[in-house]
Protein backbone atom coordinates (compact mmCIF):
# COMPACT_ATOMS: atom_id res chain seq x y z
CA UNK A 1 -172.68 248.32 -141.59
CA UNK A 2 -170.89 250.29 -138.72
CA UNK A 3 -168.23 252.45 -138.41
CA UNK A 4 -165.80 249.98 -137.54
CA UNK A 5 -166.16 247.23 -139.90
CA UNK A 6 -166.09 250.16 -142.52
CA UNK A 7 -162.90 251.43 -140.68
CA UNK A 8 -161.40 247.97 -140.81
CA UNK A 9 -162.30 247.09 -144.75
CA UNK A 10 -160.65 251.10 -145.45
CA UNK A 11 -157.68 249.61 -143.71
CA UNK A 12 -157.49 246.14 -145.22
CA UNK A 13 -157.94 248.03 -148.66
CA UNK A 14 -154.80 250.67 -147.76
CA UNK A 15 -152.75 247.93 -146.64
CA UNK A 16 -153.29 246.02 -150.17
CA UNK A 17 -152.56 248.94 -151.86
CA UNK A 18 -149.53 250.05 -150.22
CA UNK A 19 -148.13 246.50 -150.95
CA UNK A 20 -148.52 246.63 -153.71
CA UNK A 21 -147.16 249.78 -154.52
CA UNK A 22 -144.02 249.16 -152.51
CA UNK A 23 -143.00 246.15 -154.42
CA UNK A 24 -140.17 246.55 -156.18
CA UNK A 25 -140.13 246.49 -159.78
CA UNK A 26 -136.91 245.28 -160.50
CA UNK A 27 -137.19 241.81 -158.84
CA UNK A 28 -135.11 239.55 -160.22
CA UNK A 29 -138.37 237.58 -161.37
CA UNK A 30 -139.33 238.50 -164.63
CA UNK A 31 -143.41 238.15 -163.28
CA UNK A 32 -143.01 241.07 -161.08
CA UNK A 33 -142.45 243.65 -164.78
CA UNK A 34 -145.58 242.09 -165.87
CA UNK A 35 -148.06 243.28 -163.17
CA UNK A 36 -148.72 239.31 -161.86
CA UNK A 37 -147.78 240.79 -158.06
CA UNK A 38 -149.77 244.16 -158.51
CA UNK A 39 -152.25 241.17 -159.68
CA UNK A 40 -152.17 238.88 -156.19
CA UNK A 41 -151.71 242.04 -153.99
CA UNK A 42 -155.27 243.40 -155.62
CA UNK A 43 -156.85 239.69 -155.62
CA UNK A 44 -156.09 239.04 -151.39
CA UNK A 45 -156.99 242.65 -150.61
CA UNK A 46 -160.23 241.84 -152.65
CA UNK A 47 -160.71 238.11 -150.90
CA UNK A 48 -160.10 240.07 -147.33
CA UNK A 49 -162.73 243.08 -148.28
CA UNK A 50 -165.15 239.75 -149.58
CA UNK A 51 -164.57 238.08 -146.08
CA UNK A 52 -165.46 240.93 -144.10
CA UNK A 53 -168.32 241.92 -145.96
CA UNK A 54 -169.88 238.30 -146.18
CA UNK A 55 -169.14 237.64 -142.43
CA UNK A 56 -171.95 240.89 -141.73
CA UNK A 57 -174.77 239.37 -143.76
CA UNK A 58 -177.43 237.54 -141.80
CA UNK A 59 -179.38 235.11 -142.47
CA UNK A 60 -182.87 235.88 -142.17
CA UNK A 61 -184.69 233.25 -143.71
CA UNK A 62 -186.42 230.30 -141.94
CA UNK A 63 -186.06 227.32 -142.46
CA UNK A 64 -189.26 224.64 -141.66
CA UNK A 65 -188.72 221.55 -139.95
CA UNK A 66 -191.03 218.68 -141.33
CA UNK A 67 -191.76 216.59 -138.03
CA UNK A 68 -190.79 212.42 -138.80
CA UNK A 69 -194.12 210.78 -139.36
CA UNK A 70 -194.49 207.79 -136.79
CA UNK A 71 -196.62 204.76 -138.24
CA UNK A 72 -198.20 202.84 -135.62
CA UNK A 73 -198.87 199.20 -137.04
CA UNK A 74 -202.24 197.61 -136.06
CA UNK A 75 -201.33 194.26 -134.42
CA UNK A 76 -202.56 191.53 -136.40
CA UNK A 77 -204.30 189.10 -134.40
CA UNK A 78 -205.77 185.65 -135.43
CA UNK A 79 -207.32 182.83 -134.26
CA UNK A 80 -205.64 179.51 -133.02
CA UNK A 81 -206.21 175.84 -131.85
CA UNK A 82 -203.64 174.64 -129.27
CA UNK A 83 -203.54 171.78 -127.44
CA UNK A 84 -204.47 171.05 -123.91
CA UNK A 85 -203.12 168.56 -121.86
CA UNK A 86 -204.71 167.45 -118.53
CA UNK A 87 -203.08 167.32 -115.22
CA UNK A 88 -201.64 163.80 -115.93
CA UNK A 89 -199.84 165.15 -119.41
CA UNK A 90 -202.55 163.22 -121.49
CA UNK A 91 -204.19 164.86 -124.12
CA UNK A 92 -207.19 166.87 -123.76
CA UNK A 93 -208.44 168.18 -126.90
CA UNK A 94 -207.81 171.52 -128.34
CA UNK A 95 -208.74 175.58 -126.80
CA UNK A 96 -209.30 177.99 -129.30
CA UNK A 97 -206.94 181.27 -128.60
CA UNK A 98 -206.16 184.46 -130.09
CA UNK A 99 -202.88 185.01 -131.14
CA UNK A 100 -201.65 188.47 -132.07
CA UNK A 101 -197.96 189.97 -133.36
């Protein structure tokens, strides 16, 4: 970590602190005589330190991309008997070709 993220988390942290400590005790809300503001003040100076510290981490690990399998389908061919006509449209008989899909 360098010098000035430290210098920033030593300043979020003095900044909570000093918030805390200048709240005034004798708000007219009974919560502030019970610590509950000394209580947020300490939990967003702690979620600000948490921020800064998680935004330095890096992510070293690597990740492994599985390539998509293509699947080539064999054509499926068979044989078949279709007519044949003659150059008069009469009926020939029947030629043997192979179909495939």
């Amino acid at each position: 970590m360098n010098t000035f993220k430290k210098s920033v988390i030593a300043f979020a942290t003095v900044a909570m602190l000093a918030a805390t400590a200048v709240a005034p005790a004798h708000a007219k809300s009974k919560h502030w005589k019970k610590g509950i503001g000394a209580g947020i003040g300490l939990g967003v100076g702690l979620g600000i330190a948490g921020a800064l510290l998680n935004g330095t981490r890096q992510n070293n690990s690597t990740v492994y991309v599985q390539q998509p399998q293509v699947i080539v389908r064999q054509p499926v061919c068979r044989w078949q008997q279709q007519p044949v006509y003659n150059q008069y449209g009469n009926f020939a008989g029947y030629q043997n070709v192979q179909v495939c899909n």
